[in-house]
C-alpha atoms as a PDB file:
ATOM      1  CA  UNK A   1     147.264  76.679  82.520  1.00  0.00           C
ATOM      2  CA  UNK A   2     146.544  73.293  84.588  1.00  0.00           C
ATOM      3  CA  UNK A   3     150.589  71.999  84.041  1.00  0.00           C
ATOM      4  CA  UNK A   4     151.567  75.417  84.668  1.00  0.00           C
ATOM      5  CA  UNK A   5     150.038  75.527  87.973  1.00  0.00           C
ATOM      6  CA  UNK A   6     151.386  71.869  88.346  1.00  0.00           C
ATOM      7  CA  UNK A   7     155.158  73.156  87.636  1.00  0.00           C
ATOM      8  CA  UNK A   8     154.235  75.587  90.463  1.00  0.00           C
ATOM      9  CA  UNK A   9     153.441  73.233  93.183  1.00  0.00           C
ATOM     10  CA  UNK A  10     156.236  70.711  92.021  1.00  0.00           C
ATOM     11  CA  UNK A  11     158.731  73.370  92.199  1.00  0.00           C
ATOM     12  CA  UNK A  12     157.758  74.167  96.269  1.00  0.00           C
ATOM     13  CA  UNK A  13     159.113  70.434  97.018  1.00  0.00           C
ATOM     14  CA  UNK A  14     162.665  71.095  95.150  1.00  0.00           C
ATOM     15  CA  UNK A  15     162.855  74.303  97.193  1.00  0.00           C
ATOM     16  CA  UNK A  16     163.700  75.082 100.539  1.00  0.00           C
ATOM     17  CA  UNK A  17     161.790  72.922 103.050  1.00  0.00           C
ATOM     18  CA  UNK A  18     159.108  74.852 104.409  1.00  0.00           C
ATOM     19  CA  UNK A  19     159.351  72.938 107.589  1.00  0.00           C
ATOM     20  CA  UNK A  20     162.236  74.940 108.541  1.00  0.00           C
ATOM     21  CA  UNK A  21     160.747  77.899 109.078  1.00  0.00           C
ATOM     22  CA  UNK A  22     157.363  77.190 110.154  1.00  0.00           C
ATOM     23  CA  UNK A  23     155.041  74.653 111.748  1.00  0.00           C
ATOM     24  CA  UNK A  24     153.732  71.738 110.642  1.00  0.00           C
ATOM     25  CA  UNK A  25     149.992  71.607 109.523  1.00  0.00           C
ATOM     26  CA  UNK A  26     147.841  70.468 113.045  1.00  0.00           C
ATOM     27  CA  UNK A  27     145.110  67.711 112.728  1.00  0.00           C
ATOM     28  CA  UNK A  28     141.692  69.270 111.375  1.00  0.00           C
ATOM     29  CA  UNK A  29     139.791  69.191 107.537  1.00  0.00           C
ATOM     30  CA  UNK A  30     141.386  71.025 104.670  1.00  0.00           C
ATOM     31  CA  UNK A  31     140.184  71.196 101.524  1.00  0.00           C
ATOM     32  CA  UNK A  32     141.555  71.690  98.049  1.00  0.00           C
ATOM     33  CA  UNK A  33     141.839  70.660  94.408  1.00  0.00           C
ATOM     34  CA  UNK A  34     143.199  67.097  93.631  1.00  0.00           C
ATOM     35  CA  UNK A  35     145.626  67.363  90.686  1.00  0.00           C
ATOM     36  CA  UNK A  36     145.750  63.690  88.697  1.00  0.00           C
ATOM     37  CA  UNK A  37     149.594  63.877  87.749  1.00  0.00           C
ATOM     38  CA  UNK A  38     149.874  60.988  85.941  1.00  0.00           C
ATOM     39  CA  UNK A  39     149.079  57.420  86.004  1.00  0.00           C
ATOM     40  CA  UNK A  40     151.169  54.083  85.069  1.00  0.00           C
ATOM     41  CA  UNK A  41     148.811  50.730  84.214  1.00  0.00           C
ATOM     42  CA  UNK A  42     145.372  49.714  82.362  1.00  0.00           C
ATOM     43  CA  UNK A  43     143.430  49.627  85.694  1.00  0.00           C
ATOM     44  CA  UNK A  44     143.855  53.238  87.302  1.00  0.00           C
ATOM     45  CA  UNK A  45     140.538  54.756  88.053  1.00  0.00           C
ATOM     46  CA  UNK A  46     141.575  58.091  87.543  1.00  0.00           C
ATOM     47  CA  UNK A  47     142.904  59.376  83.727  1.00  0.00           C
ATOM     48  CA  UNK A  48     146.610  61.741  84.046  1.00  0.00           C
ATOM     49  CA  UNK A  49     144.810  65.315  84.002  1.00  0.00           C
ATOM     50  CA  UNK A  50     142.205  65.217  85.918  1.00  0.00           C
ATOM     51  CA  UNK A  51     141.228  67.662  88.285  1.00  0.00           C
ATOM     52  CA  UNK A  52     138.315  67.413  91.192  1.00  0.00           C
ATOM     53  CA  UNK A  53     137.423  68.860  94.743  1.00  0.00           C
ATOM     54  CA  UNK A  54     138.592  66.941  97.571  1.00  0.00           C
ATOM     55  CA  UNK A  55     138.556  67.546 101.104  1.00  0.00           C
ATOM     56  CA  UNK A  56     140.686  65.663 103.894  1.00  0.00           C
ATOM     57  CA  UNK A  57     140.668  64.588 107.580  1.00  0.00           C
ATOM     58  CA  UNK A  58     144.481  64.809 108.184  1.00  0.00           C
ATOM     59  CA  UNK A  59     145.154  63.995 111.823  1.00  0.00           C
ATOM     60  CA  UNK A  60     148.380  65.741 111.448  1.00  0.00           C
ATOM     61  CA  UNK A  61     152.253  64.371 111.055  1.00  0.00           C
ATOM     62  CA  UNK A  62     151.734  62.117 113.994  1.00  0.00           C
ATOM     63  CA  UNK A  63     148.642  60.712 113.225  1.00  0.00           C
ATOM     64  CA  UNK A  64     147.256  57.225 112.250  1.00  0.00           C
ATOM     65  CA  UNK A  65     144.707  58.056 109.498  1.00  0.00           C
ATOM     66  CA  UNK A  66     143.827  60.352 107.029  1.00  0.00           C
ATOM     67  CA  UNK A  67     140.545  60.748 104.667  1.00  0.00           C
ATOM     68  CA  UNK A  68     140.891  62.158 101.247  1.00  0.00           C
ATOM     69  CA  UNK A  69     136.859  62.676  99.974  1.00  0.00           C
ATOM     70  CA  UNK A  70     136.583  63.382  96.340  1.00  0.00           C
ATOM     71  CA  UNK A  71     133.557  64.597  94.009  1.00  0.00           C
ATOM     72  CA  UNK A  72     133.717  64.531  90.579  1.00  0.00           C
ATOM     73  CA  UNK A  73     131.356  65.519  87.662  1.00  0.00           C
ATOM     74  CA  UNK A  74     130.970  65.749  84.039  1.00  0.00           C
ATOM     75  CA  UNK A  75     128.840  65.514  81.108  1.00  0.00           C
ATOM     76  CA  UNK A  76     126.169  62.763  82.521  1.00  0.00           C
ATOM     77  CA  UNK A  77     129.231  61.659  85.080  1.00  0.00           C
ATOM     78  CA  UNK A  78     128.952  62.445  89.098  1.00  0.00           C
ATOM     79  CA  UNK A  79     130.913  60.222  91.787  1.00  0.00           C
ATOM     80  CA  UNK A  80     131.645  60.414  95.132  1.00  0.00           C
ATOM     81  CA  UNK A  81     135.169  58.317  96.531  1.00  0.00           C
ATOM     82  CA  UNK A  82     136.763  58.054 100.042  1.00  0.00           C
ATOM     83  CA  UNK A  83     140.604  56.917 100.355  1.00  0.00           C
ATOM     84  CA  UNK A  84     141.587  55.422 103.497  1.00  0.00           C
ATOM     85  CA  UNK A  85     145.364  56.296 103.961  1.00  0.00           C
ATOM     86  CA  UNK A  86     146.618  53.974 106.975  1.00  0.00           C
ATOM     87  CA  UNK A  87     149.570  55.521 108.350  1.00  0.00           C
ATOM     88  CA  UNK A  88     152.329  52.411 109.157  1.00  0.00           C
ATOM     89  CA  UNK A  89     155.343  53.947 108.707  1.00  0.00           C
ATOM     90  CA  UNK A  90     156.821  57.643 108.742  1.00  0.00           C
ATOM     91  CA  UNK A  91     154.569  58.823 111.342  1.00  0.00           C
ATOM     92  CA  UNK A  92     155.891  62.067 112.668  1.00  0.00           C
ATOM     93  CA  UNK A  93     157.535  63.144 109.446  1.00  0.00           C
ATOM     94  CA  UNK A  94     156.878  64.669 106.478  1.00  0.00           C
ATOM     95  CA  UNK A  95     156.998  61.282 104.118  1.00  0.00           C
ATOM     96  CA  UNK A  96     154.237  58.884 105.676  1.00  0.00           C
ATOM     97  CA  UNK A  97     153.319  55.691 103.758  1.00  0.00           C
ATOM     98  CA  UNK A  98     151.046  52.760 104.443  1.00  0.00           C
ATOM     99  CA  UNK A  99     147.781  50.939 103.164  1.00  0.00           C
ATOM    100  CA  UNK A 100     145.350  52.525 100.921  1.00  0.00           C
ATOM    101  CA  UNK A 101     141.368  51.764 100.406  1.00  0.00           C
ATOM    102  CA  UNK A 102     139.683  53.615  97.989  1.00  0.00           C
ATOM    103  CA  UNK A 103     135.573  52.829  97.610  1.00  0.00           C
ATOM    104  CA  UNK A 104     133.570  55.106  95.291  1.00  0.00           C
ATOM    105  CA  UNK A 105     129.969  54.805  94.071  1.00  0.00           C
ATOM    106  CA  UNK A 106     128.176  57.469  91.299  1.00  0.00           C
ATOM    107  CA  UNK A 107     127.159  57.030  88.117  1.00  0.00           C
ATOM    108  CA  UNK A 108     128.974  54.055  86.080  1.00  0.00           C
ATOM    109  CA  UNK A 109     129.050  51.762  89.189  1.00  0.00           C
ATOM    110  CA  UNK A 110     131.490  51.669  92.595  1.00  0.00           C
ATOM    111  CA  UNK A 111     134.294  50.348  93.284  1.00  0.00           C
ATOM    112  CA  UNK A 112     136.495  49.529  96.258  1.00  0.00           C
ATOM    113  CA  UNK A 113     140.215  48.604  95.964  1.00  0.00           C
ATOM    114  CA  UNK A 114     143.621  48.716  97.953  1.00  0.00           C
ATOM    115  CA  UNK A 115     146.684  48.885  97.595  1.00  0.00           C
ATOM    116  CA  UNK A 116     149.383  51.028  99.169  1.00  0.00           C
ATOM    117  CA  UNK A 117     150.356  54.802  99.379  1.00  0.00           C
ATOM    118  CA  UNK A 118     153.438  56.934 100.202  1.00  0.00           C
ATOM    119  CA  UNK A 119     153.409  60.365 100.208  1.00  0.00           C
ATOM    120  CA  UNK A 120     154.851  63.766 100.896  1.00  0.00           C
ATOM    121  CA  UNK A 121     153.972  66.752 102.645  1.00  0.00           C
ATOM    122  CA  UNK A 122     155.196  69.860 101.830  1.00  0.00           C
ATOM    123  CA  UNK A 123     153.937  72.646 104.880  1.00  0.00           C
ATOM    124  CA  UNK A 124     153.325  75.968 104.078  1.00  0.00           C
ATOM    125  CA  UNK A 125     152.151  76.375 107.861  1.00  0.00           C
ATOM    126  CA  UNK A 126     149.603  75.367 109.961  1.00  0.00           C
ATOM    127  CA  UNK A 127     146.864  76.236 107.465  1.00  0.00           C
ATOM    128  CA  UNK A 128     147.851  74.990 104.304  1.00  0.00           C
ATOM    129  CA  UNK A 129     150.181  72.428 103.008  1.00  0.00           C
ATOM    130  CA  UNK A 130     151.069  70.311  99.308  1.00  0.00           C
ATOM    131  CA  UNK A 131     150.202  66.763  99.919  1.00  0.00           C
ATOM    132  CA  UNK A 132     152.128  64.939  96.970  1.00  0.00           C
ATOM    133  CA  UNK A 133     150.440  61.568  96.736  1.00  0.00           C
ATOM    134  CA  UNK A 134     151.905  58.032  95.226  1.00  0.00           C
ATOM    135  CA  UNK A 135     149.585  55.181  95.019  1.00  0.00           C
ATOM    136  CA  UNK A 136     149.550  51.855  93.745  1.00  0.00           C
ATOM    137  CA  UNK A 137     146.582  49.097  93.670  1.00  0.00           C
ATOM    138  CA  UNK A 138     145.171  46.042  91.662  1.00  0.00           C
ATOM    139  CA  UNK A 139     145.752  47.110  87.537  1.00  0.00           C
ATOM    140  CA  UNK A 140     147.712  50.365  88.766  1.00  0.00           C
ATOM    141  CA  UNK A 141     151.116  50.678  89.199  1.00  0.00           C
ATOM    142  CA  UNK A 142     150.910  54.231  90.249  1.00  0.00           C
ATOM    143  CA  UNK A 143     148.855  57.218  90.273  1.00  0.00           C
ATOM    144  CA  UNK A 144     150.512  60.597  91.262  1.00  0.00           C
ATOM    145  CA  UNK A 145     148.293  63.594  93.060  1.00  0.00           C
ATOM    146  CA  UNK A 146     149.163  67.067  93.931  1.00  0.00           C
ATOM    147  CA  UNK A 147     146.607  68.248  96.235  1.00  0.00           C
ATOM    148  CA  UNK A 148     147.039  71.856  97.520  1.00  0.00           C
ATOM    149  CA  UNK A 149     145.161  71.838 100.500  1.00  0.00           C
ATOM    150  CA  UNK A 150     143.752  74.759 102.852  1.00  0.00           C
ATOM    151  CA  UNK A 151     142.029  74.785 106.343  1.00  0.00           C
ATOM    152  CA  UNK A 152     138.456  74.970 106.472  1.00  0.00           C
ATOM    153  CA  UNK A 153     136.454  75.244 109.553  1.00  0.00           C
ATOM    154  CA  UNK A 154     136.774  76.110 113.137  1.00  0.00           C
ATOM    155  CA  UNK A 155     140.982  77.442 114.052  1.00  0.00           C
ATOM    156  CA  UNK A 156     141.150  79.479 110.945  1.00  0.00           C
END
């Protein structure tokens, strides 16, 4: 079920760019559920498969910053983690890039690394969007996310 709703969202980026039609996605908090893709190196925190609830400040295409907050549980297993995307290049498009800091603290410790991102948005209009995630720190040479995210809040 989980890499058939994964083929789903993978096959929105080969097709038609949404952006032609409609909108881009304005600044505000979306939430969704972070898909783990698949990772490359002994270090990654996250394991290819996972699946959690995130939310996310996006500041929309022009913006500087964006906040992806993730909980995860499991048997005897809670944390919380905040990723720090710092937008340096790509601004006003739909394939930013730029630093990454990831901190986390639950049960089994915390953690705080960076490293860099690049990613991809795919818009679906101005309350919902793909964001297709790349990231690479310390003892990771990349972890993939799909994160279908929806508006939540105020200008529903």
């Amino acid at each position: 079920m989980i890499s058939a709703f994964a083929s789903v969202i993978l096959g929105v980026s080969s097709a038609a760019v949404a952006s032609d039609t409609v909108t881009a996605p304005e600044s505000g908090t979306f939430q969704g559920e972070v898909y783990v893709q698949s990772v490359s190196g002994s270090g990654c925190l996250d394991k290819a498969g996972f699946i959690y609830i995130g939310s996310m400040s996006y500041p929309g295409l022009s913006g500087a910053t964006a906040y992806l907050r993730a909980l995860e549980t499991g048997n005897n297993f809670a944390v919380n983690s905040v990723q720090t995307l710092g937008i340096k290049t790509g601004k006003g498009t739909t394939h930013p890039s730029g630093d990454l800091t990831w901190t986390g603290a639950g049960i089994g410790g915390s953690w705080s690394v960076t490293g860099t991102f690049s990613a991809t948005v795919v818009e679906i209009g101005t309350h919902s969007f793909v964001l297709q995630l790349q990231e690479s720190y310390s003892g990771c040479s990349e972890e993939d996310l799909n994160i279908p995210l929806s508006r939540i809040g105020v200008n529903q």
